[in-house]
Structures are given as structure tokens and as C-alpha cells.
C-alpha atoms as a PDB file:
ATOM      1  CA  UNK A   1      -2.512  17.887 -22.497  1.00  0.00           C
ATOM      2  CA  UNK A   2      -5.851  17.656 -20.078  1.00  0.00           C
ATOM      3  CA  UNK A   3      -6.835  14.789 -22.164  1.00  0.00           C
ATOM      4  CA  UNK A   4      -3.078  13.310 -21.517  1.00  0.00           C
ATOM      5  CA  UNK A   5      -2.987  14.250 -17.245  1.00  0.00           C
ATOM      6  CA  UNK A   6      -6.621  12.209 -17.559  1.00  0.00           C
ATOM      7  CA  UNK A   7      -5.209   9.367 -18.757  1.00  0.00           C
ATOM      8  CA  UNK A   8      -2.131   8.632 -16.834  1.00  0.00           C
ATOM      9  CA  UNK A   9      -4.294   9.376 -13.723  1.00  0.00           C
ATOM     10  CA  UNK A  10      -6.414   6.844 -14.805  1.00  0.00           C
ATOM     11  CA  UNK A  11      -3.446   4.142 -16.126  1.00  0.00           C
ATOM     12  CA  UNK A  12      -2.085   4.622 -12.170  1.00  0.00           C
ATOM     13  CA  UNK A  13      -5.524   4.535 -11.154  1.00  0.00           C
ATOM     14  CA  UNK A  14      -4.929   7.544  -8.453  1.00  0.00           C
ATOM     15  CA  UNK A  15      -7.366   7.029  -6.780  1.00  0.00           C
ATOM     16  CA  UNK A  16      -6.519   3.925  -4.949  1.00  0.00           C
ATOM     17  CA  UNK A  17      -3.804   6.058  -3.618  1.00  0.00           C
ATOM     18  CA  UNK A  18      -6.101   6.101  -0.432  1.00  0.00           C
ATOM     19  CA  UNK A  19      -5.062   2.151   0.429  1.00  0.00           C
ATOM     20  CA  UNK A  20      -2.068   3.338   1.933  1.00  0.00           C
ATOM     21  CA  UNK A  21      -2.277   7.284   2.953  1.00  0.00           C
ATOM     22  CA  UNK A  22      -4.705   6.849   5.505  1.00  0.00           C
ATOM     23  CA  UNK A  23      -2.134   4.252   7.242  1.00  0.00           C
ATOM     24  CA  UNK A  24       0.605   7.101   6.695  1.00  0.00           C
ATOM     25  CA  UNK A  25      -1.284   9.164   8.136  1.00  0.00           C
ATOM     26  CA  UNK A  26      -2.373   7.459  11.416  1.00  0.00           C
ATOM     27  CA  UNK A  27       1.181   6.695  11.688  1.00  0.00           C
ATOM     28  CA  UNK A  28       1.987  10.796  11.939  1.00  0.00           C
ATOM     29  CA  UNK A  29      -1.041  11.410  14.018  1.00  0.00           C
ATOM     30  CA  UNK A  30       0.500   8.783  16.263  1.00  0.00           C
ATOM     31  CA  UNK A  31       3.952  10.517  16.011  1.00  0.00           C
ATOM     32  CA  UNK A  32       2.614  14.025  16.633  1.00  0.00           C
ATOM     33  CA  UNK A  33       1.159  12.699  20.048  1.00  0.00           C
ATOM     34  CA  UNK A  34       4.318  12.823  21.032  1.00  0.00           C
ATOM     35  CA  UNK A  35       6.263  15.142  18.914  1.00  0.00           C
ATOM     36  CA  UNK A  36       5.679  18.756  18.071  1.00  0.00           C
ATOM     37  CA  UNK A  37       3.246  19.288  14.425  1.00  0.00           C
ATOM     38  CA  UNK A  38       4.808  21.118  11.793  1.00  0.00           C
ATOM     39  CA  UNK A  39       2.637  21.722   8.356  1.00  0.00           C
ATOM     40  CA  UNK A  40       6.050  21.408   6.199  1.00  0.00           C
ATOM     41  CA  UNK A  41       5.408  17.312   7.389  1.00  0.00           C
ATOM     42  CA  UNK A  42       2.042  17.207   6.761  1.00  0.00           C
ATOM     43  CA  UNK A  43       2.873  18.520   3.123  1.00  0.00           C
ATOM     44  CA  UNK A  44       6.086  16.444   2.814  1.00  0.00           C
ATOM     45  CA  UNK A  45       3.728  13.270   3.439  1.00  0.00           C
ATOM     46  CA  UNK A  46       0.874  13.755   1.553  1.00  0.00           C
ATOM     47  CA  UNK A  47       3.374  14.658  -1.542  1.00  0.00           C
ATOM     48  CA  UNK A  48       5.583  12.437  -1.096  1.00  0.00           C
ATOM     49  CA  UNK A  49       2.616   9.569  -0.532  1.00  0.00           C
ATOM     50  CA  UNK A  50       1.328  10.527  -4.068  1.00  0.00           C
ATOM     51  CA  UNK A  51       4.336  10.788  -5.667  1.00  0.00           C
ATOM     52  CA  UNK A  52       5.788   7.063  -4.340  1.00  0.00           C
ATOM     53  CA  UNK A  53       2.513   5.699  -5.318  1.00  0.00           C
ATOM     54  CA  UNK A  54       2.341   7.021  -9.250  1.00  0.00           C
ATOM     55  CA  UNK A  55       5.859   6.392  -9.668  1.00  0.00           C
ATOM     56  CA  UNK A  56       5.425   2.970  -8.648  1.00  0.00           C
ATOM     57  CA  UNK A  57       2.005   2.386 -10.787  1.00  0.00           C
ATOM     58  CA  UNK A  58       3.612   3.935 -13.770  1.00  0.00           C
ATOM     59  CA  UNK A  59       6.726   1.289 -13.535  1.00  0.00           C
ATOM     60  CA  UNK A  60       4.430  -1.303 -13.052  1.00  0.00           C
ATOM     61  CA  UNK A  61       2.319  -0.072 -15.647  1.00  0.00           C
ATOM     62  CA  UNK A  62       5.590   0.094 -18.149  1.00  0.00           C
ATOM     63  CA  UNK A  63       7.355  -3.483 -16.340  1.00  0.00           C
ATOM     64  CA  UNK A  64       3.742  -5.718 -17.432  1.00  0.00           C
ATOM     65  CA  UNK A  65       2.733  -3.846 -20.766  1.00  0.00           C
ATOM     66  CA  UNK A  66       3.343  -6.918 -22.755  1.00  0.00           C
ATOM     67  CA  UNK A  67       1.893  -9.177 -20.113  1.00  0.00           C
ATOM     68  CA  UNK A  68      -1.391  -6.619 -19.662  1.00  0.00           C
ATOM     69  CA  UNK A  69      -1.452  -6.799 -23.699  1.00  0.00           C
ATOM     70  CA  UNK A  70      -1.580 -10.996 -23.457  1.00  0.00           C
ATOM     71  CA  UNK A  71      -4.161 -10.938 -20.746  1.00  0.00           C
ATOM     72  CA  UNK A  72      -7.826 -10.910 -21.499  1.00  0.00           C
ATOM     73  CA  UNK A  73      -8.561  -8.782 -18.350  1.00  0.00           C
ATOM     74  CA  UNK A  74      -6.151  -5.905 -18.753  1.00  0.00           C
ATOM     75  CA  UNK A  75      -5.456  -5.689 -22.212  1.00  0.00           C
ATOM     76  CA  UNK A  76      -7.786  -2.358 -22.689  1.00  0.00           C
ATOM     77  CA  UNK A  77      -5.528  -0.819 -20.451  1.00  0.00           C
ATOM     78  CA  UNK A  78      -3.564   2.100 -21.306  1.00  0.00           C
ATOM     79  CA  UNK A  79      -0.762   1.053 -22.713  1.00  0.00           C
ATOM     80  CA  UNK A  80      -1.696  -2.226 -24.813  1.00  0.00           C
ATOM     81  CA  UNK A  81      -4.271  -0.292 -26.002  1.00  0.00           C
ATOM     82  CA  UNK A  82      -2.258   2.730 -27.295  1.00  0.00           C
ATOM     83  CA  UNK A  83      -3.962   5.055 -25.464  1.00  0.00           C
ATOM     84  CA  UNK A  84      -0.815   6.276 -23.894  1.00  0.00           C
ATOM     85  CA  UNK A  85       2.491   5.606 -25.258  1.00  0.00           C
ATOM     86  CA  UNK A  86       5.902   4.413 -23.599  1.00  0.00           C
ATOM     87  CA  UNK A  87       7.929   7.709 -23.754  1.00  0.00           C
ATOM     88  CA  UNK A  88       4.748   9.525 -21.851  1.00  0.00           C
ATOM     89  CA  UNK A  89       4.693   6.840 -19.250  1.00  0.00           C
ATOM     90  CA  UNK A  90       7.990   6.957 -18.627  1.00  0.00           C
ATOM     91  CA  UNK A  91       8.234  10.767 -18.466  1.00  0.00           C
ATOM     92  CA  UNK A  92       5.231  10.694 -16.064  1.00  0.00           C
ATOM     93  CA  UNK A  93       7.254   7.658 -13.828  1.00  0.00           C
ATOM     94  CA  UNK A  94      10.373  10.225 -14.080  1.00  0.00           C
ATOM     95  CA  UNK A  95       8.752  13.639 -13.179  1.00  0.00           C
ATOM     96  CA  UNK A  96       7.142  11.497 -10.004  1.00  0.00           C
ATOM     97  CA  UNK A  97      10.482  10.037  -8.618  1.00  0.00           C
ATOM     98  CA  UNK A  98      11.732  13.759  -8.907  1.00  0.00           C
ATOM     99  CA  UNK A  99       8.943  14.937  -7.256  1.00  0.00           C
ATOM    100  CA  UNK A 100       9.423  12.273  -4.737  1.00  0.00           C
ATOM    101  CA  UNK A 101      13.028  13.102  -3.954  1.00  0.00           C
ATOM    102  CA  UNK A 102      12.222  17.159  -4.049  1.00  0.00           C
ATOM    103  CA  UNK A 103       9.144  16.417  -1.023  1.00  0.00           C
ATOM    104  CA  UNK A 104      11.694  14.650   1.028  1.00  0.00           C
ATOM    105  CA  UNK A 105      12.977  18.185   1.737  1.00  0.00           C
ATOM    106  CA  UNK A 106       9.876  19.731   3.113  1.00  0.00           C
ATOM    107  CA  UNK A 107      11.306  16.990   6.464  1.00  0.00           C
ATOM    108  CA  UNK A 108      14.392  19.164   6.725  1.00  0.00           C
ATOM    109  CA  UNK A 109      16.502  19.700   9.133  1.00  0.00           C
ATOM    110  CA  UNK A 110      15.367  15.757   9.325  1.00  0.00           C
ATOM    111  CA  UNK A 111      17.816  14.340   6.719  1.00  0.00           C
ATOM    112  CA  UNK A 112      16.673  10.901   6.802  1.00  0.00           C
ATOM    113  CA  UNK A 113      13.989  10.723   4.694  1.00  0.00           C
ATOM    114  CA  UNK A 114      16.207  12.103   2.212  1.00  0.00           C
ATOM    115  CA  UNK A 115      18.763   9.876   2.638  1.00  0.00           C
ATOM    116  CA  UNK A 116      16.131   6.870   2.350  1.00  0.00           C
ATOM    117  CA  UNK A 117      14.657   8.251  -0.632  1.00  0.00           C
ATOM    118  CA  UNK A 118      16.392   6.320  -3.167  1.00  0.00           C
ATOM    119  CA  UNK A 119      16.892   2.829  -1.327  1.00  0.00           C
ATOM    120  CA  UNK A 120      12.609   3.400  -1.190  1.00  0.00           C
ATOM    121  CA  UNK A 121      12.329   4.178  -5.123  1.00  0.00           C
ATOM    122  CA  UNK A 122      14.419   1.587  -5.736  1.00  0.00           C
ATOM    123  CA  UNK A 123      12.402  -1.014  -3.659  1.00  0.00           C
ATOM    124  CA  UNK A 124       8.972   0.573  -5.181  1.00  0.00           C
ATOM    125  CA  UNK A 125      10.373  -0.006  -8.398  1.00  0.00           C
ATOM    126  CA  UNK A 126      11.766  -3.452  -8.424  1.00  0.00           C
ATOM    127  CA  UNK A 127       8.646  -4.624  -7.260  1.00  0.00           C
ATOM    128  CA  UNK A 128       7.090  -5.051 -10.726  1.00  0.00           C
ATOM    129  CA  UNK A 129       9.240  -7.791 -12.074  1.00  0.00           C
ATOM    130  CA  UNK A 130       9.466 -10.124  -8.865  1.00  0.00           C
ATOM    131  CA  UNK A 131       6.756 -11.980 -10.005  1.00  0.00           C
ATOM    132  CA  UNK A 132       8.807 -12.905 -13.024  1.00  0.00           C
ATOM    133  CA  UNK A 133      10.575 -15.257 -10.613  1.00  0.00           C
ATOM    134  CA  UNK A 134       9.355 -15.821  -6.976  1.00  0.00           C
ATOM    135  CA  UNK A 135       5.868 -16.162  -5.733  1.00  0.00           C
ATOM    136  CA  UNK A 136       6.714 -13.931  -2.733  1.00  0.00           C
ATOM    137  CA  UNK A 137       5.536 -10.792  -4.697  1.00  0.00           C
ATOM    138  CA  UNK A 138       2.461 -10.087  -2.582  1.00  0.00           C
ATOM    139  CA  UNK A 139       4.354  -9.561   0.020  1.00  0.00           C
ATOM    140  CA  UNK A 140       6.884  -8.054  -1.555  1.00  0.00           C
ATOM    141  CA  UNK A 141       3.728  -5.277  -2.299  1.00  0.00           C
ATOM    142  CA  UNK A 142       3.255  -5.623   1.035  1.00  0.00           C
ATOM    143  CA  UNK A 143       5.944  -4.339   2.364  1.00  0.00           C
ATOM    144  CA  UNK A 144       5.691  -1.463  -0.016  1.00  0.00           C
ATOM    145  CA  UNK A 145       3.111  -0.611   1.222  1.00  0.00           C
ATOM    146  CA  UNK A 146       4.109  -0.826   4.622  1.00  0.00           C
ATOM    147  CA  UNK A 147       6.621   1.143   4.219  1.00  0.00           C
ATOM    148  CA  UNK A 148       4.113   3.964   4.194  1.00  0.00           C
ATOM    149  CA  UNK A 149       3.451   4.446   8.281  1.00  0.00           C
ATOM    150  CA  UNK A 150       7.215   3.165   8.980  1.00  0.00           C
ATOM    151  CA  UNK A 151       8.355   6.203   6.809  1.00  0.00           C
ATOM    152  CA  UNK A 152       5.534   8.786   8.243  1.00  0.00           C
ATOM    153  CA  UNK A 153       6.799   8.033  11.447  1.00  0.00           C
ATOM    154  CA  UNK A 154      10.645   8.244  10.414  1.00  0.00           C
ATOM    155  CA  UNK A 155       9.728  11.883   8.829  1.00  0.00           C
ATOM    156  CA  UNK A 156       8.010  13.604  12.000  1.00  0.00           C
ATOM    157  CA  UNK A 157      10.372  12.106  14.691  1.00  0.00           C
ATOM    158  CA  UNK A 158      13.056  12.176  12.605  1.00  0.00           C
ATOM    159  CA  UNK A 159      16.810  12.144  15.047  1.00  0.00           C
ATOM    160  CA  UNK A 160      14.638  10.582  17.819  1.00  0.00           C
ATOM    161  CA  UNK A 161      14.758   7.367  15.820  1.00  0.00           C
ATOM    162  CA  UNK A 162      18.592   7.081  14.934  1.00  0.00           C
ATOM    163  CA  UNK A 163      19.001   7.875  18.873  1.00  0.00           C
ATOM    164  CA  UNK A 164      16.957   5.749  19.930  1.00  0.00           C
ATOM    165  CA  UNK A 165      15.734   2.641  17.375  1.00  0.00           C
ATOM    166  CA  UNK A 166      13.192   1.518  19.501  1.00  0.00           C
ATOM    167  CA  UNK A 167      11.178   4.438  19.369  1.00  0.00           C
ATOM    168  CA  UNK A 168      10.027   2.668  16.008  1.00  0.00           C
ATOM    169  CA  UNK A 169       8.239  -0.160  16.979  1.00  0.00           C
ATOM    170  CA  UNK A 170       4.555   1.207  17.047  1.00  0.00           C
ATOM    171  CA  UNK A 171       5.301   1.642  13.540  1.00  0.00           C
ATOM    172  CA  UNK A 172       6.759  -1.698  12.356  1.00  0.00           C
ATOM    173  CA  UNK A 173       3.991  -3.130  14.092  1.00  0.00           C
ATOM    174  CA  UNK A 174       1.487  -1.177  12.365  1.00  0.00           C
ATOM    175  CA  UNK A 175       3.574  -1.577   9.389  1.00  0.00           C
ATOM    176  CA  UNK A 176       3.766  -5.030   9.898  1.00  0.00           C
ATOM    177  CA  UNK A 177      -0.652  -5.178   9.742  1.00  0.00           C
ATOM    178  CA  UNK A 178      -0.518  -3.425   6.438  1.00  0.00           C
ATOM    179  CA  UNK A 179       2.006  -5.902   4.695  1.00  0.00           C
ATOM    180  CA  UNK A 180      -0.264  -8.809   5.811  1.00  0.00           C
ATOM    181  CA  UNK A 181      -3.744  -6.931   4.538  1.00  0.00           C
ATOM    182  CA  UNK A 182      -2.167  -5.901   1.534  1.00  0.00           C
ATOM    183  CA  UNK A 183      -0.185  -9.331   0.420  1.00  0.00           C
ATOM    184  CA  UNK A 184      -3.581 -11.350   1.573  1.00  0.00           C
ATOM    185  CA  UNK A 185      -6.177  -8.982  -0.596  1.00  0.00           C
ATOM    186  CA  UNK A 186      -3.794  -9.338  -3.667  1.00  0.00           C
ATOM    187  CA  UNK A 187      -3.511 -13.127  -3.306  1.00  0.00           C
ATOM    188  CA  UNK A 188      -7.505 -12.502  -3.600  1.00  0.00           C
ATOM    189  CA  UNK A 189      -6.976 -10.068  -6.429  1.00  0.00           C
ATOM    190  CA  UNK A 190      -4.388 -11.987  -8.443  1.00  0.00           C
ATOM    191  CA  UNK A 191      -6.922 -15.495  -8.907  1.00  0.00           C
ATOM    192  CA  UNK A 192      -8.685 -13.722 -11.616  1.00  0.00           C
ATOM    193  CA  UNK A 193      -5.389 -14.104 -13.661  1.00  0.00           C
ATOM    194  CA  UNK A 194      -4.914 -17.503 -12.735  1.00  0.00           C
ATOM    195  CA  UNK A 195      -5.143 -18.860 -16.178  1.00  0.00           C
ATOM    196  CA  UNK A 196      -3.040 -16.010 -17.857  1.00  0.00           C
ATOM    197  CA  UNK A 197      -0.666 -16.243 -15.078  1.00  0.00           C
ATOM    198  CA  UNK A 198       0.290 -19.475 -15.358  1.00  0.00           C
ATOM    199  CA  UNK A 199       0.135 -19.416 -19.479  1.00  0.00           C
ATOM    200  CA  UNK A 200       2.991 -16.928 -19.022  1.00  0.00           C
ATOM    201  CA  UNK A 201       4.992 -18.929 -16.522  1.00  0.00           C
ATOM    202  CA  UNK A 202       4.381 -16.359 -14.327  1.00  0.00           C
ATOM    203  CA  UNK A 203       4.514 -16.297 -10.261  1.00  0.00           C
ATOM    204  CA  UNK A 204       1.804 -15.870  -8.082  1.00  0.00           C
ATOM    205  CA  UNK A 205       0.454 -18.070  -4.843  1.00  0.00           C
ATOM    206  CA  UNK A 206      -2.890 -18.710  -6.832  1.00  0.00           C
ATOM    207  CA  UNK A 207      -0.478 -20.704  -9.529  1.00  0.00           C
ATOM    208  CA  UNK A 208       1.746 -22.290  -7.025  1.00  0.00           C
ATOM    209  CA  UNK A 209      -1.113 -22.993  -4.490  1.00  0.00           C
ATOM    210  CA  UNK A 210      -4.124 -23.640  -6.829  1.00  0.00           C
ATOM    211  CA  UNK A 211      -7.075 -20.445  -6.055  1.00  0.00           C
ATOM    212  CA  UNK A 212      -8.316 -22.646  -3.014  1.00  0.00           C
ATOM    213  CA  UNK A 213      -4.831 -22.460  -1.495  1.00  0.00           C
ATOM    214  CA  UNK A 214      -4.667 -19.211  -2.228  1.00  0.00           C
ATOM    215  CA  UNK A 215      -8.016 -17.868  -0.788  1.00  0.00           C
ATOM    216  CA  UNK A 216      -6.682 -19.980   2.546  1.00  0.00           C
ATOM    217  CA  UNK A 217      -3.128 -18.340   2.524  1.00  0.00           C
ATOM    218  CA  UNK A 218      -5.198 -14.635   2.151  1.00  0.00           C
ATOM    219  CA  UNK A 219      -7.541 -15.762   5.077  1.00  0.00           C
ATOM    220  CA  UNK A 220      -4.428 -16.371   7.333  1.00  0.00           C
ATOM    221  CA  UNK A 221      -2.495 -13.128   6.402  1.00  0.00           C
ATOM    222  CA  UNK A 222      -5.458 -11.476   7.762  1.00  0.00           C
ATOM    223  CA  UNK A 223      -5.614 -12.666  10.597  1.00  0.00           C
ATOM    224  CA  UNK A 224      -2.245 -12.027  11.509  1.00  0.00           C
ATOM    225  CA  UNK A 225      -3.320  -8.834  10.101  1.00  0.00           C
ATOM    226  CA  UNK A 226      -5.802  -8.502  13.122  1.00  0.00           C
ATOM    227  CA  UNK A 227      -3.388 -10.043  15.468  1.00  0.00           C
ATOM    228  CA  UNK A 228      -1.300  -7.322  14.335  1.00  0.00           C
ATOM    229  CA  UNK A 229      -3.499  -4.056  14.757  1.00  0.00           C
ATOM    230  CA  UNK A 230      -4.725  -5.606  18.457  1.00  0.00           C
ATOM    231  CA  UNK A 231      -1.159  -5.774  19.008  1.00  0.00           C
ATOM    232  CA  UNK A 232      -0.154  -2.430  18.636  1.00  0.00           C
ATOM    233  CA  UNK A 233      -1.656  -1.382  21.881  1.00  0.00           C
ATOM    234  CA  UNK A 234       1.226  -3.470  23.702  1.00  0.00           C
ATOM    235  CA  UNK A 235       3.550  -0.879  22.448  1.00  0.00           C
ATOM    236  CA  UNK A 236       1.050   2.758  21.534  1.00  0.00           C
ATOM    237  CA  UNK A 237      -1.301   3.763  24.411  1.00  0.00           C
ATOM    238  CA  UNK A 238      -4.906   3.171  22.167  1.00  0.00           C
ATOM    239  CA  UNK A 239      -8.028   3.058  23.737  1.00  0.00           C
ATOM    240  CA  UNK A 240     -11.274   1.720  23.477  1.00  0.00           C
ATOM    241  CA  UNK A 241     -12.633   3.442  20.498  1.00  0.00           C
ATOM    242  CA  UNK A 242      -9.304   1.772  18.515  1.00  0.00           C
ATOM    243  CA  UNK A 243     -10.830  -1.668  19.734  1.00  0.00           C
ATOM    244  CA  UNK A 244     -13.803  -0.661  18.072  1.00  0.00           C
ATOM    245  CA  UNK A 245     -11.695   0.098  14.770  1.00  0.00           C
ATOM    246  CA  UNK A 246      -9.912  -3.572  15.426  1.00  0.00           C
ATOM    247  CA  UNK A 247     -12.998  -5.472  16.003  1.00  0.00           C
ATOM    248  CA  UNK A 248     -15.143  -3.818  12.425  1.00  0.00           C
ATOM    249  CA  UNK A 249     -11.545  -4.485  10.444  1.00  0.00           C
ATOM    250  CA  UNK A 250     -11.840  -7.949  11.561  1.00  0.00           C
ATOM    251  CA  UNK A 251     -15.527  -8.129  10.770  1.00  0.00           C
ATOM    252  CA  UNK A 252     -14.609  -6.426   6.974  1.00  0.00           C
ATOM    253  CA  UNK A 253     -12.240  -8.931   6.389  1.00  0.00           C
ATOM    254  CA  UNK A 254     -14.378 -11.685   7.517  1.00  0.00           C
ATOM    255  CA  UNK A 255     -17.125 -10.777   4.996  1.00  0.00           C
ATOM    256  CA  UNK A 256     -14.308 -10.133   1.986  1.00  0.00           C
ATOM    257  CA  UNK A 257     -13.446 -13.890   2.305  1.00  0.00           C
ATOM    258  CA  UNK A 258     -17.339 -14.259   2.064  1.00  0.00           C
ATOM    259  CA  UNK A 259     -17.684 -12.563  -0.948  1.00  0.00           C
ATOM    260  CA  UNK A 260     -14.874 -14.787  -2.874  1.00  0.00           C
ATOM    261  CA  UNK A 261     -14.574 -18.401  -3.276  1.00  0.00           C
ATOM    262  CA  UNK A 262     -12.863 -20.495  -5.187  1.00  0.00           C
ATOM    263  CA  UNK A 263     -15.774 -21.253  -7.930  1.00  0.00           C
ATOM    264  CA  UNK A 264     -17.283 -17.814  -7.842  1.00  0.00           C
ATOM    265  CA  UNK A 265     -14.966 -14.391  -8.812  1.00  0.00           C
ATOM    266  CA  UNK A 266     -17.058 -12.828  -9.544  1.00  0.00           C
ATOM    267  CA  UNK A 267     -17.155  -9.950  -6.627  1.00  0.00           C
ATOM    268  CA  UNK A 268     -13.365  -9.525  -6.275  1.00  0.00           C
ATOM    269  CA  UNK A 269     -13.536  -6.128  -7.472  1.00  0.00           C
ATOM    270  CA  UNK A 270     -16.669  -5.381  -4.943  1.00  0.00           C
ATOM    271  CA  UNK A 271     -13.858  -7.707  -2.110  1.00  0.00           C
ATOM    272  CA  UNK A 272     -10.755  -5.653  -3.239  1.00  0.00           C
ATOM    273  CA  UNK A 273     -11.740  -1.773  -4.039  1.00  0.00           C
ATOM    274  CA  UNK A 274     -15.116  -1.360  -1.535  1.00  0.00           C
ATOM    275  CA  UNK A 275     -14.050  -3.163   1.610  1.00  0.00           C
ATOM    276  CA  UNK A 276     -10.509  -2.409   1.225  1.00  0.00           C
ATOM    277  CA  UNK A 277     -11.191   1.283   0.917  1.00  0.00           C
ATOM    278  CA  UNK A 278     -13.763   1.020   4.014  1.00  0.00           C
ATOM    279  CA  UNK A 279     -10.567  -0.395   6.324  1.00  0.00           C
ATOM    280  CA  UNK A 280      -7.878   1.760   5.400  1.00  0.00           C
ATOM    281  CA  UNK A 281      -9.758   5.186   6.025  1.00  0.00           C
ATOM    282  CA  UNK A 282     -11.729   3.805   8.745  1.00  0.00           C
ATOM    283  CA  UNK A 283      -9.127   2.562  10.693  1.00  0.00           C
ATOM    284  CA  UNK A 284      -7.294   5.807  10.270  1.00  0.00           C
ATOM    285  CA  UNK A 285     -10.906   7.658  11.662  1.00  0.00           C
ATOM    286  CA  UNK A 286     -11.251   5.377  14.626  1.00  0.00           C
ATOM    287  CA  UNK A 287      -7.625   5.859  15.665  1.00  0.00           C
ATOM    288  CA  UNK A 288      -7.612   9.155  15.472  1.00  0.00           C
ATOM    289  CA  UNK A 289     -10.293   9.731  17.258  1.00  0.00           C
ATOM    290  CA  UNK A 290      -9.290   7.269  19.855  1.00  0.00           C
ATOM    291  CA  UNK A 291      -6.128   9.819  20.108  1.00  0.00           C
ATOM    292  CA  UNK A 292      -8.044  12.949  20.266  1.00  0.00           C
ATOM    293  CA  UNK A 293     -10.523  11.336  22.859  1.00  0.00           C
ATOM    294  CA  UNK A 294      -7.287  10.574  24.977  1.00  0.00           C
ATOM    295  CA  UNK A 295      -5.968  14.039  25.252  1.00  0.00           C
ATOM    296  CA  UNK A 296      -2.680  15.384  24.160  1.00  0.00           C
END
């Protein structure tokens, strides 16, 4: 059974879990500025984080197995390999939605994020076959991942937002910087299966685009991506320490598009997990410092 839990955490690689918490996160901190703590929030989004996450890994996981299996690159993974099987995968992808829908509760008396609990499986889900027919499926993970502050913020302020929509906006627009980092780093990601990709009539920019195309399209999500995060304090009082955060994300992504090109590959994984990792916790740090600094 250890051996089993090892495994699937490994197939979902759980880890990576902290590309899009830390952005959750900020987006509470950011809400509780303004809005009373409670711990039951805290729990509901850290659960509720992990539980999104593996259920979407797992479908992906279960959606590509035959495509993993064809691909050089990924065919040692878990389930081309037979390392794990189908019914386990699917069990794990089950118990996670449940566990998904049962942490939207901790929110209560804040119904929403129970009531947008399936719409957001359901988008998580269907994200694994889009690039079966539209090249639009980085962003399509993008958003996914966006979704991530949007909902934070949506489960601490809760009735505030259906009275008053606009009270959302700091977190679209932070959302908004996470869909662009996140489709442009996958474009990255996604030329090393340029070949197998396009062997299996497969969607992706790098096949539409060609991998130079698609290193250029990544280098202009990001910088709407810093266009983005500078933006956000038009609409969220952030200080200087925050420009600090802006101007070393900008820097990060910067030297990521250093460390690819369209000849040489080989560092995508040093591009994609290291720097990566660096942003999304350290702009989470900076800002909330930057809100601690500021006072209550």
C-alpha cells in the first residue's frame, strides 16, 4: 500500500503542486487584508489546492497513457510502464475529486465555492484531451491554473463578491499573470515532444508554429505576464518591496528564454522545474511581505 501511495505521488508528480499554491495563497493573504482570517479557509485552500491538482494529474495521467506509451520521453512513466494500473489511477483521480468537493465545505457559510466545485472539476478535467484538437491547450492549462488565486479569493470574501463583482478584479488580474506564465513555460516545455507530437497528429503551438515560433509566442506571454503582475498595483495597494518581486520575475523569465533555444533543449527541465519554482514561491514571499510591511 506505501509502495502504491509512493507511486501515484510520483505519477502526479506532487510536488509541483507548489506552481500554483503559492499564487493561491498570495491571493488569500491579499483577501485577508481586507477581510477577517479564519483557519477553516486556510485548511479549505491548501486541501482543496492539493486535491484539484492530483485529480487533474491523475486524468491527465489516465487521458495520454497511450500517447505517454508512444513517446520516447514519457513512456517509463507510470502507467505505460505498468507500474500502476488503470483501476488504481482512476480510484486515486476519484477519491481526489471527493476530497475536493468535501474541502469546499470547510468555506461554509460561503456556499460558493461549493457551488463552483463541479463547473472547476469539470474544467480541470477536460483539459487533458484539448490538445487532441486545438492548439489553444496551453492556455487552456493556463487558465487552470489561474483559476487558483481567482478561487482563493472567491473562498475568503465569499458574499462580498456576488454583491459586489468588482471586488474581484485584483484577482483576475493576478489570475490573468498566471495563465500567461503558465501557457508560455509549457509552450517551452511541450518542444521536447515536437517530433512525437506531430507523429500523433497531435496539437501544440511548437507543431503549428515550428519550436522557433514557439519559443517567440512563450517570450511574449511573459511579458504580458510582467505587464500583468506590475499591473495589479492599479487595482491592490502593493508597495515597493512587490516591485522588487516584479522586477526579479521579470529578470527569471528573461534568463529561462536564455537557457532554451531552438537548437539546444537541452535545459528545459533546469528552464521549467528550477526557475519556475523560484517565481511562484518568491513572488508569493515578496508580496507578502510587501503586505505585512504595509500594516493591516
Amino acid at each position: 500500500m506505501l509502495r502504491t501511495i509512493r507511486h501515484l505521488l510520483e505519477l502526479i508528480r506532487f510536488s509541483h503542486t507548489l506552481f500554483a499554491l503559492p499564487f493561491a495563497l498570495l491571493a488569500a493573504v491579499m483577501a485577508w487584508r481586507v477581510t477577517a482570517f479564519r483557519w477553516p479557509d486556510l485548511a479549505g485552500i491548501l486541501l482543496c489546492m492539493v486535491a484539484a491538482r492530483s485529480f487533474a494529474m491523475a486524468m491527465n495521467r489516465l487521458a495520454d497513457r497511450r500517447l505517454d506509451a508512444a513517446n520516447p520521453r514519457t513512456a517509463g512513466r507510470h502507467l505505460p510502464a505498468g507500474i500502476l494500473n488503470v483501476p488504481q489511477v482512476a480510484a486515486f483521480a476519484a477519491i481526489c475529486a471527493t476530497g475536493f468537493l468535501a474541502s469546499t465545505l470547510l468555506f461554509l457559510p460561503n456556499r460558493l465555492p461549493l457551488f463552483l466545485s463541479i463547473p472547476v472539476l469539470v474544467f480541470l478535467g477536460a483539459y487533458s484531451f484539448t490538445k487532441r484538437f486545438t492548439s489553444l491547450a496551453h492556455f487552456w492549462l493556463g487558465t487552470a491554473l489561474a483559476l487558483s488565486p481567482v478561487a482563493a479569493w472567491i473562498a475568503v470574501r465569499g458574499e462580498v463578491v456576488l454583491a459586489n463583482p468588482i471586488d474581484l478584479l485584483p484577482a483576475i488580474v493576478l489570475g490573468g499573470a498566471v495563465l500567461t506564465w503558465v501557457a508560455g513555460f509549457d509552450m517551452i516545455y511541450a518542444c521536447q515532444d515536437y517530433d512525437s507530437d506531430r507523429k500523433a497528429k497531435l496539437h501544440s503551438v511548437p507543431v503549428k508554429l515550428g519550436i522557433p515560433g514557439a519559443l517567440r509566442l512563450a517570450a511574449a506571454c511573459h511579458v504580458l505576464t510582467i505587464v500583468l503582475l506590475a499591473g495589479l498595483v492599479f487595482v491592490y495597494p502593493f508597495g515597493w518591496i512587490y516591485w522588487a518581486g516584479v522586477a526579479a520575475v521579470a529578470v527569471l523569465l528573461i534568463y529561462e528564454h536564455l537557457l532554451v533555444r531552438p537548437d539546444d533543449l537541452s535545459r528545459v527541465n533546469a528552464a521549467f522545474f528550477n526557475v519556475n519554482a523560484v517565481i511562484s514561491l518568491g513572488l508569493f514571499v515578496v508580496g507578502s511581505l510587501d503586505l505585512m510591511v504595509g500594516g493591516p
